[in-house]
Protein backbone atom coordinates (compact mmCIF):
# COMPACT_ATOMS: atom_id res chain seq x y z
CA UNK A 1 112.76 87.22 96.58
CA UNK A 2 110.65 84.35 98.07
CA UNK A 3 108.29 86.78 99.98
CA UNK A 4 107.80 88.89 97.22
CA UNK A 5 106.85 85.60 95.07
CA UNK A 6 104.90 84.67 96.90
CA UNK A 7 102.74 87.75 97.78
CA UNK A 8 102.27 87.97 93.47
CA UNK A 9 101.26 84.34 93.39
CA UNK A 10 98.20 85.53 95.90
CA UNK A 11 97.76 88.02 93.67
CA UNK A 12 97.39 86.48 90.61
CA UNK A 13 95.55 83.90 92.12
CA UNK A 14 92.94 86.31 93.20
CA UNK A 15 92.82 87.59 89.29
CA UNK A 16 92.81 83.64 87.80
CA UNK A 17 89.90 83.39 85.11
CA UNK A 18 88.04 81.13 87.44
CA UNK A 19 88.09 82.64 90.28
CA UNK A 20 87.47 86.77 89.26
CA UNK A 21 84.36 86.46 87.80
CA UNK A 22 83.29 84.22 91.16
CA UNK A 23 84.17 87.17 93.52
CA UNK A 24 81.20 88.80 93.55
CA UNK A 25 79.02 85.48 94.21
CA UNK A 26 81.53 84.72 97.07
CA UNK A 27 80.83 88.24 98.52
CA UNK A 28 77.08 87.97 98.19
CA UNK A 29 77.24 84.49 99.71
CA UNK A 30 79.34 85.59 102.46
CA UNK A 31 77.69 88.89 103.40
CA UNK A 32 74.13 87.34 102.76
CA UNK A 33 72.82 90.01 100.42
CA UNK A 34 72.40 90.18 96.52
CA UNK A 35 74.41 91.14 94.48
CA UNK A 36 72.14 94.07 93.19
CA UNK A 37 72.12 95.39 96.57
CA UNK A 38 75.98 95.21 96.85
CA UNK A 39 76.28 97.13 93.37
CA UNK A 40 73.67 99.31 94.51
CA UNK A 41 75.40 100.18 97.75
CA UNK A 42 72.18 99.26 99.60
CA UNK A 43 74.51 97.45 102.46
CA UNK A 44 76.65 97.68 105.48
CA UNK A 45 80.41 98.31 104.06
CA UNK A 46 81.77 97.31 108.46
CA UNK A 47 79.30 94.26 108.10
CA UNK A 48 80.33 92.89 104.97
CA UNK A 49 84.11 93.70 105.67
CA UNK A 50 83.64 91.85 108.93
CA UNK A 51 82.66 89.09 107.94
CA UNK A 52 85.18 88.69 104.69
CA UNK A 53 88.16 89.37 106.73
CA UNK A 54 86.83 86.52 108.58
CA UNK A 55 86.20 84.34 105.17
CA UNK A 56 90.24 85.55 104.70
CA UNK A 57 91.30 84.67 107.70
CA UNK A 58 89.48 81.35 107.44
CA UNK A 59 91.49 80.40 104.00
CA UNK A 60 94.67 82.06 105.68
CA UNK A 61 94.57 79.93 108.66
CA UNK A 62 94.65 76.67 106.50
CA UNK A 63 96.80 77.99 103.89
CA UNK A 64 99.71 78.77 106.62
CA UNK A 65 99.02 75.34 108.28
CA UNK A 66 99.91 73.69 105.11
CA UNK A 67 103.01 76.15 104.54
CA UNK A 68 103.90 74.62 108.14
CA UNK A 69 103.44 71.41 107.19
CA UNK A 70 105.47 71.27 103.88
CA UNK A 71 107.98 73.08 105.53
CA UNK A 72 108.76 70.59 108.50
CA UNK A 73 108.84 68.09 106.18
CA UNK A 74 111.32 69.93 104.25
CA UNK A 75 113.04 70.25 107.57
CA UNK A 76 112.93 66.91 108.68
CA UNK A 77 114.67 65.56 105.16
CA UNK A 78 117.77 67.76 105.76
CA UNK A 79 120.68 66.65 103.57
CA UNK A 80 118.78 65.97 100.47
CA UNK A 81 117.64 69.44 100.37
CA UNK A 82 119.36 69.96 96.74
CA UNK A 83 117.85 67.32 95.83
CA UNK A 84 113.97 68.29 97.15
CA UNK A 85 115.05 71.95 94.99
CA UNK A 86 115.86 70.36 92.14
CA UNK A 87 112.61 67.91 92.30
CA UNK A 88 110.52 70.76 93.71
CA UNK A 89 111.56 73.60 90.94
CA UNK A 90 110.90 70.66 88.05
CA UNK A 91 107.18 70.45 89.49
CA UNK A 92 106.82 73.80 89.72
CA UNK A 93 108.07 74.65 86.08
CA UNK A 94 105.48 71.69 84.61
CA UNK A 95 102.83 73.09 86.57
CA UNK A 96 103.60 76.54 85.04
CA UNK A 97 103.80 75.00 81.71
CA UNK A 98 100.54 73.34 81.93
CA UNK A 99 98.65 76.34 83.72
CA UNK A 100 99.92 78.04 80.14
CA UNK A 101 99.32 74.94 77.28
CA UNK A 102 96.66 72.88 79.78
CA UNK A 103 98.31 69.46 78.35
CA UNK A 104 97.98 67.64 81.87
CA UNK A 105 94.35 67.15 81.95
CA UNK A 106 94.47 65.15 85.37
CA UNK A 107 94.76 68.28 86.76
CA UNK A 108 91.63 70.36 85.40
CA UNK A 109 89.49 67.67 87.69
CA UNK A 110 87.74 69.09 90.48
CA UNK A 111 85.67 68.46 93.10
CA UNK A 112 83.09 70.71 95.20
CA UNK A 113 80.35 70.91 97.63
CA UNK A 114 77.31 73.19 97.35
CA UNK A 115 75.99 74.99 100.27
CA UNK A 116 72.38 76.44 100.16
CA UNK A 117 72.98 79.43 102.67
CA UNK A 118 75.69 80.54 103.81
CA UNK A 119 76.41 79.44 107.59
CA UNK A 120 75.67 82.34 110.37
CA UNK A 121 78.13 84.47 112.17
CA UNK A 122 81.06 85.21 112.58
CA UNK A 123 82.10 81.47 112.94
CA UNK A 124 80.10 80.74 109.62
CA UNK A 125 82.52 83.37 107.89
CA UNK A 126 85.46 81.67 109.39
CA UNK A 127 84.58 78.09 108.32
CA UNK A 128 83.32 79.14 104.93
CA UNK A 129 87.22 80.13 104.34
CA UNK A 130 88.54 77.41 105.62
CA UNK A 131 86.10 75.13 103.05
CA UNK A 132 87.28 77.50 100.12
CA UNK A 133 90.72 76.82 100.90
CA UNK A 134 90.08 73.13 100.86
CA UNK A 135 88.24 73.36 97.48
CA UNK A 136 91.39 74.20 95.47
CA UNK A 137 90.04 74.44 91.41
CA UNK A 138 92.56 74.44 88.75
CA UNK A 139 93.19 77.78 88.42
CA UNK A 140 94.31 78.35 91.89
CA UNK A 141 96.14 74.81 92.51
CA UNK A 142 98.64 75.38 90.70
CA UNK A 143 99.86 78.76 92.12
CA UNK A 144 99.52 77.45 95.25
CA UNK A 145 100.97 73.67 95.06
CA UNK A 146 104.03 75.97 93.77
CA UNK A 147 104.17 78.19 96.98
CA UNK A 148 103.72 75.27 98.91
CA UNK A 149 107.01 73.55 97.10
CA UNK A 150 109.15 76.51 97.58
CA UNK A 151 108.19 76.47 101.21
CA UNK A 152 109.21 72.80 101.48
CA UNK A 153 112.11 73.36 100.00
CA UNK A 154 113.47 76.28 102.44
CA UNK A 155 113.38 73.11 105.09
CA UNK A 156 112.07 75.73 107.96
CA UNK A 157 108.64 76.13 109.53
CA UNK A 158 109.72 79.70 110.36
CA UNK A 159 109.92 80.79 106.64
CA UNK A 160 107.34 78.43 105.33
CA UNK A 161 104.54 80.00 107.60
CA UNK A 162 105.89 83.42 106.02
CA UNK A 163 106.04 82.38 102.71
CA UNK A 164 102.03 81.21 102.94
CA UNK A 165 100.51 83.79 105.21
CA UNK A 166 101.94 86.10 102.91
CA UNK A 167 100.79 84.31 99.76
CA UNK A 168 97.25 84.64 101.88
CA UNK A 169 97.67 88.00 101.65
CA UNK A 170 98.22 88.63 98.80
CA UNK A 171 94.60 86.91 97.80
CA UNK A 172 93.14 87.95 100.43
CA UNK A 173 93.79 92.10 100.04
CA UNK A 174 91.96 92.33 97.19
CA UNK A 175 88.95 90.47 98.70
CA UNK A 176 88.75 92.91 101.08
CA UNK A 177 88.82 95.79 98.52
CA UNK A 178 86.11 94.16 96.34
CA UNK A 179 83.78 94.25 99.44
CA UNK A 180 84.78 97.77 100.47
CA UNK A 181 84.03 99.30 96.57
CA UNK A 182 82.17 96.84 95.35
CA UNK A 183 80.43 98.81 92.53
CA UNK A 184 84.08 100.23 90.96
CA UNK A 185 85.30 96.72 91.79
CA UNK A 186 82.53 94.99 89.25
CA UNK A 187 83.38 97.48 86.42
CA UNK A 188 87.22 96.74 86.90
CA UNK A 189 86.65 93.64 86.63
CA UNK A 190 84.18 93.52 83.92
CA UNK A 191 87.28 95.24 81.63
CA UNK A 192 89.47 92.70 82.71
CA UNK A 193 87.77 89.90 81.22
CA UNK A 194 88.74 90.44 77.85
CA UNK A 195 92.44 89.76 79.26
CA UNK A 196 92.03 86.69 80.80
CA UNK A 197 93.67 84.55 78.99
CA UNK A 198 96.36 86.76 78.56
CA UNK A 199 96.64 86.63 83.10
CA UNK A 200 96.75 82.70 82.78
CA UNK A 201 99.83 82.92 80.36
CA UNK A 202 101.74 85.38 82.39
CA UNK A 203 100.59 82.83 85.73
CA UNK A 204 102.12 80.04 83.79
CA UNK A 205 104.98 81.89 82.92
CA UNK A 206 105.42 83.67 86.47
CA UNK A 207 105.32 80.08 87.70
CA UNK A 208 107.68 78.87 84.92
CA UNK A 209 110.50 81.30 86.34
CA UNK A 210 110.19 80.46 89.52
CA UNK A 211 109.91 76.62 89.16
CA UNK A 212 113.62 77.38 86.43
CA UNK A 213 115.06 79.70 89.66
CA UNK A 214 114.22 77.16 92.14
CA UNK A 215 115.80 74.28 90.04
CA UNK A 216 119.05 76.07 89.38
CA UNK A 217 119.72 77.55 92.74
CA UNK A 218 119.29 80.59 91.59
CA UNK A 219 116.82 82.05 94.19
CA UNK A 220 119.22 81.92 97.12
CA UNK A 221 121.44 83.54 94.45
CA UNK A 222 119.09 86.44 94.05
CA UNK A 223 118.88 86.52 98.20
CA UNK A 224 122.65 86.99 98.08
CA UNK A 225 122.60 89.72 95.77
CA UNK A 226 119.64 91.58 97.43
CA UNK A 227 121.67 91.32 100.68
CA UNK A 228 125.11 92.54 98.68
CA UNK A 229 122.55 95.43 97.29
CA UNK A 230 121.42 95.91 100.90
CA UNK A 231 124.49 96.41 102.57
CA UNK A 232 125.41 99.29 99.54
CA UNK A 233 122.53 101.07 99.73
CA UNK A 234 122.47 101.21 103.63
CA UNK A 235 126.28 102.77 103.10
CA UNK A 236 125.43 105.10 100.66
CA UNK A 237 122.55 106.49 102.78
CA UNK A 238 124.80 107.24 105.90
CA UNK A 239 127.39 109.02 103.93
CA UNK A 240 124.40 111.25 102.04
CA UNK A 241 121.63 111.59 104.42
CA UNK A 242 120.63 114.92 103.02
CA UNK A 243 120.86 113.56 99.68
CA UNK A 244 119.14 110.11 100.11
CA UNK A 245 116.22 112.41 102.19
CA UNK A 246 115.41 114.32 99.25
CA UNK A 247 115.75 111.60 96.65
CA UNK A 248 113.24 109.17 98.40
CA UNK A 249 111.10 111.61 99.85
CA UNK A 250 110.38 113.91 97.01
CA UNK A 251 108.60 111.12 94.52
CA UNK A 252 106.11 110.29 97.00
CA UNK A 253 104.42 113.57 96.64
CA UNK A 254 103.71 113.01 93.15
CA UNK A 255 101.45 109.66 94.05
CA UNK A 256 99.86 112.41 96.52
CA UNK A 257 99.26 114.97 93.97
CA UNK A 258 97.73 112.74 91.93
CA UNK A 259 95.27 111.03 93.85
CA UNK A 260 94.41 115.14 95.09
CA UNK A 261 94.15 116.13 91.85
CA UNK A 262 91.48 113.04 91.11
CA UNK A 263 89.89 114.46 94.36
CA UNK A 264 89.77 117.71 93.20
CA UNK A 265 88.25 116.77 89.67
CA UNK A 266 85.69 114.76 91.30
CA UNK A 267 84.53 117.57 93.96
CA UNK A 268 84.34 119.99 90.82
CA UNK A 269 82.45 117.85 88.97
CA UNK A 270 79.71 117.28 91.68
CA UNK A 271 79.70 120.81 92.83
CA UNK A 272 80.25 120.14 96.04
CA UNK A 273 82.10 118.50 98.98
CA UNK A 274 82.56 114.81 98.94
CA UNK A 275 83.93 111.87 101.43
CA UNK A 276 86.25 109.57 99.25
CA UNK A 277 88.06 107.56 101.38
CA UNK A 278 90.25 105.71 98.73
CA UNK A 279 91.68 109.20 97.64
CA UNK A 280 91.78 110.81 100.62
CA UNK A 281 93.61 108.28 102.77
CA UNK A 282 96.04 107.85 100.18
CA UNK A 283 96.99 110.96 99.43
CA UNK A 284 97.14 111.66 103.53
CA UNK A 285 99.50 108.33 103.52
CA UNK A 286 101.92 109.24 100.90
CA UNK A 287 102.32 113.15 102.49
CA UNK A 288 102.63 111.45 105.53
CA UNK A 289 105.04 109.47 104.27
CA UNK A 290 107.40 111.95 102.21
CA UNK A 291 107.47 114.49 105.33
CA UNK A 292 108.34 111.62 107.60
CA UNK A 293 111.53 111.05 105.42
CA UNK A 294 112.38 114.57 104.36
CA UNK A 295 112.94 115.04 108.56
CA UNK A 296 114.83 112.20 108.80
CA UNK A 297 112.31 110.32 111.38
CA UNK A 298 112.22 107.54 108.75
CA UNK A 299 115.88 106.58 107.11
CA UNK A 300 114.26 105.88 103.77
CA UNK A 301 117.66 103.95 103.02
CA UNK A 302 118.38 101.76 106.00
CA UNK A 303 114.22 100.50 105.36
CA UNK A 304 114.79 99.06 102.50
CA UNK A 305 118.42 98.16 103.07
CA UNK A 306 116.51 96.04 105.49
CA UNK A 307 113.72 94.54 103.67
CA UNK A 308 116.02 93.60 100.84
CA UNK A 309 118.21 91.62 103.61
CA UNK A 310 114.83 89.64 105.30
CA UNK A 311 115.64 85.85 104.75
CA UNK A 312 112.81 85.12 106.47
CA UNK A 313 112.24 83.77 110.13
């Protein structure tokens, strides 16, 4: 379950109320355009994606260093591990608490620099992540400090650099989307600010559960079962290929037929041919994807028999 934590903390740091409605400044700042010409369209979509998967990549790089870094010393304290759970999981649930009530007011201080221009090039992009990822504010510190715990208290740099490149991920993905659609991106995110508040509670919460798991033991509990799970479902899909084809192939063409039948509705209403990529490549990626199982070149079963069982490196 630790991977999959911490690809949602990314997530919902990426959709933290001080950090969403900043997005499209960061994008303007990075790609060196306004933001009327991003909503406009009026820019290059490979230039500006360039150069955030660079600004990504720049808070990725430091993000996984410190994932490293928590981790060896995780490593290095060896038999009071239970003990660094226990302490690490209390932290973790009073940071979720506070992310929810915001009684700790220590941690709503902040500090930041100001640049006037964004730096040039690719290396500019690159260093301009790094510099957000040093500038932690208190939406995002939180999430993170708690990812950064849970790697420290695996206790190896294997699994903590997984745990925090994937946490990167998971904020960085949707930075890249926001500068790929940036118009449908600003009125998504223009109808999420109403729930807000309603994100930081389920953070706090999300954080909460994890900080409770960590301090009972109960994560490498929920690794055991997943592995338990694992091992069933990779049984059951020998002894039913046919059957285990058709019941995880099947769904995915409903994801395909819908995302066809928004294409369809959108080329009627225009009256003509168009080139949406977001529809398109997914509903190419999910037929893909169900005929690839349905032969039997992909063993739908043993996949996520597998996933289920990764502990991590």
């Amino acid at each position: 379950m630790s991977p999959l934590a911490a690809f949602a903390a990314g997530a919902l740091s990426f959709l933290s109320p001080c950090l969403l409605p900043l997005i499209p400044s960061y994008l303007s700042f990075i790609g060196g355009i306004s933001c009327r010409e991003l909503s406009e369209g009026k820019y290059s979509r490979p230039a500006v994606l360039g150069k955030t998967l660079l600004f990504v990549l720049g808070f990725g790089l430091v993000f996984t260093a410190l994932g490293a870094l928590f981790s060896a010393a995780g490593g290095l304290l060896g038999e009071a591990t239970g003990w660094i759970n226990s302490a690490a999981g209390l932290v973790v649930a009073l940071l979720g608490l506070n992310f929810t009530f915001d009684f700790w007011k220590l941690l709503d201080m902040e500090r930041r620099f100001h640049l006037r221009a964004a730096p040039a090039g690719a290396s500019g992009s690159l260093l301009l992540g790094m510099a957000f990822a040093a500038g932690w504010t208190p939406c995002v510190g939180p999430i993170l400090a708690s990812i950064l715990f849970l790697a420290g208290s695996r206790g190896r740099l294997g699994q903590g650099v997984l745990l925090l490149a994937l946490y990167s991920l998971g904020l960085g993905f949707p930075f890249l989307l926001a500068g790929l659609f940036f118009a449908r991106f600003t009125r998504q995110s223009a109808r999420l600010k109403p729930h807000l508040d309603k994100i930081r509670i389920a953070s706090g919460l999300f954080l909460v559960l994890i900080g409770l798991a960590m301090l009972l033991g109960r994560l490498q509990g929920l690794g055991g079962f997943l592995a338990s799970l694992a091992r069933a479902l990779e049984t059951w899909g020998k002894a039913h290929s046919q059957a285990s084809r058709w019941l995880f192939g099947l769904p995915l063409f409903l994801p395909a037929l819908g995302t066809g039948l928004f294409y369809a509705r959108r080329v009627a209403g225009q009256g003509r041919m168009l080139f949406l990529p977001l529809p398109l490549s997914l509903t190419f990626i999910f037929l893909l994807l169900a005929a690839l199982i349905l032969s039997g070149a992909v063993d739908a079963p043993r996949l996520i028999a597998a996933w289920f069982s990764f502990q991590g490196l």
